[in-house]
Protein backbone atom coordinates (compact mmCIF):
# COMPACT_ATOMS: atom_id res chain seq x y z
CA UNK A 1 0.00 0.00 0.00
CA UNK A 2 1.38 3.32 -1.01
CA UNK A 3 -0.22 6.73 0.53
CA UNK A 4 0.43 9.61 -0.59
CA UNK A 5 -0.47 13.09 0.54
CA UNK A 6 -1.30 15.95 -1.85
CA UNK A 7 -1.41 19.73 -2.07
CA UNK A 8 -4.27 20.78 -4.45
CA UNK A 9 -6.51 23.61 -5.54
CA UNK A 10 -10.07 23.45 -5.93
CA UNK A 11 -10.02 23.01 -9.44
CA UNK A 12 -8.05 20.13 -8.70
CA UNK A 13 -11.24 18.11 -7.21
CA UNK A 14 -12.63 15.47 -9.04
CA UNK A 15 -16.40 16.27 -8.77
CA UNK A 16 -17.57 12.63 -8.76
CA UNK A 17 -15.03 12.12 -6.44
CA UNK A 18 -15.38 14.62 -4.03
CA UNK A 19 -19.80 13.77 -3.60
CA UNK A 20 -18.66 9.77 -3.05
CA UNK A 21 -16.13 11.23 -0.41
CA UNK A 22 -19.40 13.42 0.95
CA UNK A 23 -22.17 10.38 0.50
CA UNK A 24 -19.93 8.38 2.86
CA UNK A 25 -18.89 10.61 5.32
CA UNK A 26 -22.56 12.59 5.63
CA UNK A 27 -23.97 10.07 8.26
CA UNK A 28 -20.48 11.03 10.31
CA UNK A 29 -21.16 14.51 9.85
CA UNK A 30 -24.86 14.27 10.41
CA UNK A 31 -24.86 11.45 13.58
CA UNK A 32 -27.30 12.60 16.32
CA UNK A 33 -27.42 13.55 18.82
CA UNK A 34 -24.06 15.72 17.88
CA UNK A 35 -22.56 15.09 14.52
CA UNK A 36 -19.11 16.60 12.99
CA UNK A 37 -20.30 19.65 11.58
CA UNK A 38 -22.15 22.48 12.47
CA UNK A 39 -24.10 23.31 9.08
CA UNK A 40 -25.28 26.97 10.57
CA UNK A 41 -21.71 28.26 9.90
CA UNK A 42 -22.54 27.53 6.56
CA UNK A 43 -25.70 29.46 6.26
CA UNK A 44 -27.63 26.18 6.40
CA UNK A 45 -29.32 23.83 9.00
CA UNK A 46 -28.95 20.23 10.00
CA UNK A 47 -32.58 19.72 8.12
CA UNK A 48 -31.29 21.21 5.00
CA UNK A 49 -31.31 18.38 2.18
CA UNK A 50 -28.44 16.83 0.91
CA UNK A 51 -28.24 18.88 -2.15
CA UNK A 52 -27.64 21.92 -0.10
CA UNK A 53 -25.24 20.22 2.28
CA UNK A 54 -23.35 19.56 -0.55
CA UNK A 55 -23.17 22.77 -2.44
CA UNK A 56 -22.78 24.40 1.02
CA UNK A 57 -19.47 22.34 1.03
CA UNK A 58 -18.28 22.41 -2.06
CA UNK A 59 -18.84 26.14 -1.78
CA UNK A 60 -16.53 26.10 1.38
CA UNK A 61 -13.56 23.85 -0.48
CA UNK A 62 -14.19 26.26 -3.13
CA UNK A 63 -13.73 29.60 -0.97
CA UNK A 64 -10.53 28.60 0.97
CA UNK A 65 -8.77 27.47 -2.36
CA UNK A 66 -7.08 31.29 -1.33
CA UNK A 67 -6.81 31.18 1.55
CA UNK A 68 -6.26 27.46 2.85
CA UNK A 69 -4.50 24.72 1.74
CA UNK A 70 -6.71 22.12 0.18
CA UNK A 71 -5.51 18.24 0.08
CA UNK A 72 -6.15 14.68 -1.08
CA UNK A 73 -4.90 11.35 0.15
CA UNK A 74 -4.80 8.72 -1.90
CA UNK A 75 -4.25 4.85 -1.55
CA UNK A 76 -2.25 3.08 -4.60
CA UNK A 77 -3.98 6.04 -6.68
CA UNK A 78 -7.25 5.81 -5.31
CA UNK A 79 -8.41 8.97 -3.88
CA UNK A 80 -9.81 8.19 -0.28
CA UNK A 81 -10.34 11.56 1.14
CA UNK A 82 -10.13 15.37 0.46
CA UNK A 83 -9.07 17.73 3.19
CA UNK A 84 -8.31 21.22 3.85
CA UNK A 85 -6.61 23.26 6.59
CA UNK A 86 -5.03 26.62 7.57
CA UNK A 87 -1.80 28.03 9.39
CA UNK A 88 -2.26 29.29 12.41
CA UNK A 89 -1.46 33.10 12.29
CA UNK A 90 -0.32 33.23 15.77
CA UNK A 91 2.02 31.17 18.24
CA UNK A 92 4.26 28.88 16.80
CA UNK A 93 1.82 28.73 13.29
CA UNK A 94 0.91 25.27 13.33
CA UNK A 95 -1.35 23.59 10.95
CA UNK A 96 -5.07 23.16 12.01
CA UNK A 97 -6.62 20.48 10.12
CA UNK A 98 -10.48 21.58 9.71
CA UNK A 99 -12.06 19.03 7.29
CA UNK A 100 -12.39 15.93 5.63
CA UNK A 101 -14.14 13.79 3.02
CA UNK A 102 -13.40 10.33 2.91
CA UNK A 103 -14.27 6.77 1.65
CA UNK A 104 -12.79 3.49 1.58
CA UNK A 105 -9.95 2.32 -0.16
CA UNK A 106 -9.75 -0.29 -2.95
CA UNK A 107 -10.32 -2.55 -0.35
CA UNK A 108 -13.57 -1.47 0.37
CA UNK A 109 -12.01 -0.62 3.53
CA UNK A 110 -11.78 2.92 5.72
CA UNK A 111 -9.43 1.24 8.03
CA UNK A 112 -6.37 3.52 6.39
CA UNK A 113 -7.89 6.23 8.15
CA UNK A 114 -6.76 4.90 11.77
CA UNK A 115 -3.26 3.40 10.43
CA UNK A 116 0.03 4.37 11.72
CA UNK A 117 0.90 5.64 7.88
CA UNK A 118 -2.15 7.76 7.62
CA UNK A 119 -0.82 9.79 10.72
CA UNK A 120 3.15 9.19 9.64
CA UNK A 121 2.17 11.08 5.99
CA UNK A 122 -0.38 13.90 7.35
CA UNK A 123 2.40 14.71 10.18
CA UNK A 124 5.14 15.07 7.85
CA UNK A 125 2.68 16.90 5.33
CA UNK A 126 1.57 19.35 8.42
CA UNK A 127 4.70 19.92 9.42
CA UNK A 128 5.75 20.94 5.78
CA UNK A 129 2.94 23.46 6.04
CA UNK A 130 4.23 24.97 9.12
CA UNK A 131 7.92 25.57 10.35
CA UNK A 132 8.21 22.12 11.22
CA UNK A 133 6.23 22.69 13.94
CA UNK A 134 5.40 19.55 15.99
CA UNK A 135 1.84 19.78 16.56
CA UNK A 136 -1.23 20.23 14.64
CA UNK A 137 -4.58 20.99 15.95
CA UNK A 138 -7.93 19.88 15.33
CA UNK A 139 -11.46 21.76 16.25
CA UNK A 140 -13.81 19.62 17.33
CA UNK A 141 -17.58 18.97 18.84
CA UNK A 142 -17.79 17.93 21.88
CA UNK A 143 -18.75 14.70 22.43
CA UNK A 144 -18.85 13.94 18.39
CA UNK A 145 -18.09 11.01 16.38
CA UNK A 146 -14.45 12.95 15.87
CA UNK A 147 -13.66 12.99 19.10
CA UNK A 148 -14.26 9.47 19.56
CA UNK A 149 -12.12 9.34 16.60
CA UNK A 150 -9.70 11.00 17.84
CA UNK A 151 -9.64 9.24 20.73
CA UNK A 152 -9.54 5.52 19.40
CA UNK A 153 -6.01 6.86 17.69
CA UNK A 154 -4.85 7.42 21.31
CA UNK A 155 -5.98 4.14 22.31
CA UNK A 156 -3.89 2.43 19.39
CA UNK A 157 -0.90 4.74 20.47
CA UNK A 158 -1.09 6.73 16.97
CA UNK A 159 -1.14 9.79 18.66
CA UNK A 160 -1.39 11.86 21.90
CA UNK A 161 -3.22 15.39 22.65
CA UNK A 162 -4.08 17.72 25.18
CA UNK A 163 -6.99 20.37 24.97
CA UNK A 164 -5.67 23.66 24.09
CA UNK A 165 -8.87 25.87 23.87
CA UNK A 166 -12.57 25.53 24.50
CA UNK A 167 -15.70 27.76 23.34
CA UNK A 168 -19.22 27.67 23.72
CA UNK A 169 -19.88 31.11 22.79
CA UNK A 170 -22.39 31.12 18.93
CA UNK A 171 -23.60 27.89 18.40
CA UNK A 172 -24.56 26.01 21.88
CA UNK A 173 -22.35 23.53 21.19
CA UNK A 174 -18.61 23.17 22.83
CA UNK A 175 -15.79 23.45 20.65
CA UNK A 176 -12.39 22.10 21.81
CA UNK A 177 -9.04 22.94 20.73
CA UNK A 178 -6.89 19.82 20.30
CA UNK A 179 -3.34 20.43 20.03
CA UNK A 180 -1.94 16.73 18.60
CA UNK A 181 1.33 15.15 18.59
CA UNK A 182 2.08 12.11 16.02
CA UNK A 183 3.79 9.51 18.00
CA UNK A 184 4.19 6.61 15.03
């Protein structure tokens, strides 16, 4: 199995692509009671179809192409996920991995996702994106299927993290700051 991760621009998405990537990961991103994704910061609601949820993200891929750096992983070739991210502005500018679309490999499997490669190549490619610094962060939702992600990779011994910031101030919902180190 060869990974590889990819700096890309919007125009670089595959369209077919990138909706399989959505299709699989929408039940993630819609779980109840709290999903992955809080759809009012993109002008829509959790009832919006799946139409809008869609354009809403491509629309938000789309936007950052300037200002964030947009990614793909793939598997042998296979595309398995599109992500994007920003630098931090401030401290010691680390990368802060915001999103991703992803579906299984030619396997049929997502398993990649939770491998000690997966984190080996995004740590190397975060660090590339930031003054070798070594820690990324993540935002998540409290008590969401990412941070039970999250914390299955600490359980396998993938990675470690600490919180570094949490808000509850706009949506009712608690955001944490996790601030990750890559320990494969």
């Amino acid at each position: 199995m060869t990974m590889t991760v990819t700096e890309i621009t919007y125009g670089d998405i595959d369209q077919d692509i990138l909706r399989d990537c959505f299709d699989k990961s929408l039940p993630f991103l819609d779980k109840d009671p709290i999903g992955n994704i809080i759809w009012e910061e993109m002008s829509i609601t959790k009832s919006a179809d799946i139409e809008q949820k869609f354009e809403a993200l491509k629309d938000l891929y789309n936007d950052l192409s300037a200002e964030g750096i947009i990614f793909k992983i793939d598997i042998d070739g296979r595309i398995v996920n599109y992500n994007y991210g920003t630098r931090e502005l401030t401290g010691d500018k680390m990368f802060c991995h915001q999103m991703d679309l992803m579906r299984e490999d030619a396997s049929g499997s997502q398993g990649w996702s939770y491998s000690a490669e997966y984190f080996q190549k995004i740590n190397a490619f975060f660090k590339s994106k930031s003054e070798n610094c070594a820690t990324f962060s993540s935002w998540i939702i409290a008590g969401s299927g990412m941070e039970a992600a999250w914390d299955k990779s600490v359980s396998a011994g993938h990675i470690s993290y600490t919180t570094g910031v949490t808000n509850t101030e706009y949506t009712g919902y608690t955001y944490k700051k996790l601030i990750i180190t890559v320990l494969v």
